[in-house]
N, C-alpha and C. Protein backbone atom coordinates (compact mmCIF):
# COMPACT_ATOMS: atom_id res chain seq x y z
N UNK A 1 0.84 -1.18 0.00
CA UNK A 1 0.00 0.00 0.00
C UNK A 1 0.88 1.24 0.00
N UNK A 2 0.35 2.18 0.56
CA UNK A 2 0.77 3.55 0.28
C UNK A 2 0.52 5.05 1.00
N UNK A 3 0.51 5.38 1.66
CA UNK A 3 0.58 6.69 2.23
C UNK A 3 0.56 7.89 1.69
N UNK A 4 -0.58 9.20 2.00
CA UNK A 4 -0.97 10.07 1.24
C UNK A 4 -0.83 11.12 2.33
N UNK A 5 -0.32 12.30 1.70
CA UNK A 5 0.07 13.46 2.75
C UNK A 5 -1.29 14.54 2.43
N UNK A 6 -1.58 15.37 2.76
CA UNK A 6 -2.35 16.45 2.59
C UNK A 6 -2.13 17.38 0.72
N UNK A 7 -3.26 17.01 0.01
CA UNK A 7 -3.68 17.69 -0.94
C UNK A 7 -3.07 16.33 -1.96
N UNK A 8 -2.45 15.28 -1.74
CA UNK A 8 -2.54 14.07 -2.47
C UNK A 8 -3.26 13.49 -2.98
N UNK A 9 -3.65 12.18 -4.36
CA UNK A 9 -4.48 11.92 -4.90
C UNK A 9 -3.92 10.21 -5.09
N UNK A 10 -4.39 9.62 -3.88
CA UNK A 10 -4.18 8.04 -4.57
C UNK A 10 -5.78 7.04 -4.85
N UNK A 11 -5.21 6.01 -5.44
CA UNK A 11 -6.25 5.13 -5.74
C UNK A 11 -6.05 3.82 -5.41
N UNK A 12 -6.77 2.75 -4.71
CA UNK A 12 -6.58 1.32 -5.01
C UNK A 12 -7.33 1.04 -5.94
N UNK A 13 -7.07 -0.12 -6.59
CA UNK A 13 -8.38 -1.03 -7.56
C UNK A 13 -7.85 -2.72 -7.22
N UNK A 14 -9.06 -3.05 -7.16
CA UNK A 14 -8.82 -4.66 -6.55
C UNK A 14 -9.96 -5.52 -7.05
N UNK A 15 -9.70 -6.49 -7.12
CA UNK A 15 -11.29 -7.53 -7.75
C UNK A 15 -11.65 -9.20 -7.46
N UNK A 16 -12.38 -9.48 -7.57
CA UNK A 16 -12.41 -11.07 -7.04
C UNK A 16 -13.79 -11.29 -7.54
N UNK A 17 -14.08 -13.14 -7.28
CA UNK A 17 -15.04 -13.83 -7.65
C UNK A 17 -15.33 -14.28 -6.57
N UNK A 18 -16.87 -14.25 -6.34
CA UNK A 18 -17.39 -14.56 -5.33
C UNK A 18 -18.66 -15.63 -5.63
N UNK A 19 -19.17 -15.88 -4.84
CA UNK A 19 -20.08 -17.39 -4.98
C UNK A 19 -21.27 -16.96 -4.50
N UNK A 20 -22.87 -16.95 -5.04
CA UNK A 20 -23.95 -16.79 -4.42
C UNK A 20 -24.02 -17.85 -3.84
N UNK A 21 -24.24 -17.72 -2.21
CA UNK A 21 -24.58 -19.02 -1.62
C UNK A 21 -25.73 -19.74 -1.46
N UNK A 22 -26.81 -18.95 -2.46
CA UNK A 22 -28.08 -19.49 -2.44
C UNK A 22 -28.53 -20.12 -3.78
N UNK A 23 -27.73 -19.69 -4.85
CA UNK A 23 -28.03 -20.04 -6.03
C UNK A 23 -26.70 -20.73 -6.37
N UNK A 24 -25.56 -20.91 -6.12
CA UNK A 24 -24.24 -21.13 -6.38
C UNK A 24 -23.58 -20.62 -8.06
N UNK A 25 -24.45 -19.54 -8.01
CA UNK A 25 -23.68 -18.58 -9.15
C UNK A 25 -22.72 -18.31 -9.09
N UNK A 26 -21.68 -17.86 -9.53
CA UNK A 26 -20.50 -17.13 -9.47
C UNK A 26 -20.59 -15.50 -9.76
N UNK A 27 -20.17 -14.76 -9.13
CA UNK A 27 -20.28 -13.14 -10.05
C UNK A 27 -18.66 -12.44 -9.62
N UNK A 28 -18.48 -11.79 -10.60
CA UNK A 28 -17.41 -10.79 -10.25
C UNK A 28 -17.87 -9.55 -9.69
N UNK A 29 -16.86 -8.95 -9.48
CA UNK A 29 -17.00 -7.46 -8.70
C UNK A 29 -15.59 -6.92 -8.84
N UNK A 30 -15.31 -5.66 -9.55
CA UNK A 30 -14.46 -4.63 -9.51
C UNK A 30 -14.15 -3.69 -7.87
N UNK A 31 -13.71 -2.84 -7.76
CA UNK A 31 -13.71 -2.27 -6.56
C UNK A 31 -12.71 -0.89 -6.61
N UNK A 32 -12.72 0.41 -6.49
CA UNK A 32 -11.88 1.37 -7.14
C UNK A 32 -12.35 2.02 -5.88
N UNK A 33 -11.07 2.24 -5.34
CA UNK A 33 -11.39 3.23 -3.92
C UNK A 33 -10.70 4.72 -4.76
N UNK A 34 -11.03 5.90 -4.68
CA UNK A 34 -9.84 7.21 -4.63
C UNK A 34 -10.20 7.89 -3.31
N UNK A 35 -8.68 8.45 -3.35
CA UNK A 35 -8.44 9.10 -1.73
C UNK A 35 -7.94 10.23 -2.27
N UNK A 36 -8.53 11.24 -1.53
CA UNK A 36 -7.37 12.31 -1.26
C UNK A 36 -7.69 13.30 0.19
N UNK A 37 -6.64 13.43 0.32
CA UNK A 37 -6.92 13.77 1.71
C UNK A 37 -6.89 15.50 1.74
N UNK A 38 -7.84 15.90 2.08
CA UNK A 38 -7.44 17.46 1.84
C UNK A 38 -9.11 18.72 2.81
N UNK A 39 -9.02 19.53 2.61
CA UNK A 39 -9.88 20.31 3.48
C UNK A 39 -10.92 20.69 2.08
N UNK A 40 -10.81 21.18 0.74
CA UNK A 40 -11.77 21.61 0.17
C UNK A 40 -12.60 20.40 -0.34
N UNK A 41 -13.44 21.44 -0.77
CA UNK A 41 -14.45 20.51 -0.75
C UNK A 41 -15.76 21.09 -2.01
N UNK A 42 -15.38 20.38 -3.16
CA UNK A 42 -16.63 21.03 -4.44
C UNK A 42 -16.26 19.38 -5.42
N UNK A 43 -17.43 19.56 -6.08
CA UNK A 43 -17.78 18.34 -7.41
C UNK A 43 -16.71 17.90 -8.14
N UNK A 44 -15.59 18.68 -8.56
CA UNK A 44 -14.95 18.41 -9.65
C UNK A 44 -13.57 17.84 -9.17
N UNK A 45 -13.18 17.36 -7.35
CA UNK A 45 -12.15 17.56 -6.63
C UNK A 45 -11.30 16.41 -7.14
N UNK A 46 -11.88 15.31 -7.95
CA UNK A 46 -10.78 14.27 -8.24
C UNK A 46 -10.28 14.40 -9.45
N UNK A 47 -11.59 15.34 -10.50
CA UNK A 47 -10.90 16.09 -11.41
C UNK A 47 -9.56 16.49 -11.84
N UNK A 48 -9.72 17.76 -11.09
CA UNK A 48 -8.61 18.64 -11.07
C UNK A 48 -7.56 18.58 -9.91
N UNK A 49 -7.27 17.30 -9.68
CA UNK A 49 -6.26 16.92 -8.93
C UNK A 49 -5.49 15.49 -9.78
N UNK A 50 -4.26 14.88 -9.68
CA UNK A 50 -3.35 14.84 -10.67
C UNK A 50 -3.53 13.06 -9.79
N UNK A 51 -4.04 12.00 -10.21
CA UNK A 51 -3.45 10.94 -9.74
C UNK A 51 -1.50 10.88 -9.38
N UNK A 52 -1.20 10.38 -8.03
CA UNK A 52 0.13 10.60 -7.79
C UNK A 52 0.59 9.33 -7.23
N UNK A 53 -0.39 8.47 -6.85
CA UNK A 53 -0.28 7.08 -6.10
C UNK A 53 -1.33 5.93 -6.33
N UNK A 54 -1.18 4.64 -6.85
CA UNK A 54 -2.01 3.79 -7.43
C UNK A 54 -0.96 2.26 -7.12
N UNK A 55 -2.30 1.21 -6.50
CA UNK A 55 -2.08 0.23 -6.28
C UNK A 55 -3.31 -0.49 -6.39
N UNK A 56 -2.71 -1.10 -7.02
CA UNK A 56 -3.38 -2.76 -8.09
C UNK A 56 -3.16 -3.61 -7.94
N UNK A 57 -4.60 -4.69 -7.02
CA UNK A 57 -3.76 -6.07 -6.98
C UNK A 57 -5.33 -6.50 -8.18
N UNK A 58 -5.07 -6.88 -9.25
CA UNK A 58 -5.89 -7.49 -10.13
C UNK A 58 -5.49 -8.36 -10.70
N UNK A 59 -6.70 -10.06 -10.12
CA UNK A 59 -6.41 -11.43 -10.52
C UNK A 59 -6.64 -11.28 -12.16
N UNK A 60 -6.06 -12.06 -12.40
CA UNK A 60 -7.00 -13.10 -13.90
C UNK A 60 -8.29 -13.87 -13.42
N UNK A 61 -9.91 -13.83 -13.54
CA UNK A 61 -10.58 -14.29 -13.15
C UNK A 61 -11.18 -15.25 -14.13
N UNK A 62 -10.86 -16.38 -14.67
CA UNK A 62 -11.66 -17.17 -15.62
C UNK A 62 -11.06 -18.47 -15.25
């Protein structure tokens, strides 16, 4: 992982297969966290801020 100081812009993305336990389907699911740690605060904030930190643990699922 990774550590983000004030006005930073990181992201995880992670994914897996999971099992309905009532139907024994299988389904995937994606998962994309972004962080940034900072005091303002308006709509466009992941916008106009610069990805600087990214960690990816993504299987092969088939």
């Amino acid at each position: 992982m990774f550590g983000l100081t004030s006005n930073e812009y990181g992201r995880v993305l992670y994914n897996g297969r999971h099992l309905y336990s009532d139907t024994g389907e299988w389904y995937y699911e994606l998962n994309i966290l972004n962080m940034l740690l900072t005091k303002q605060s308006y709509s466009k904030i992941f916008i106009d801020h610069e990805l600087l930190k990214e960690y990816k643990q993504i299987a092969i699922l088939y």
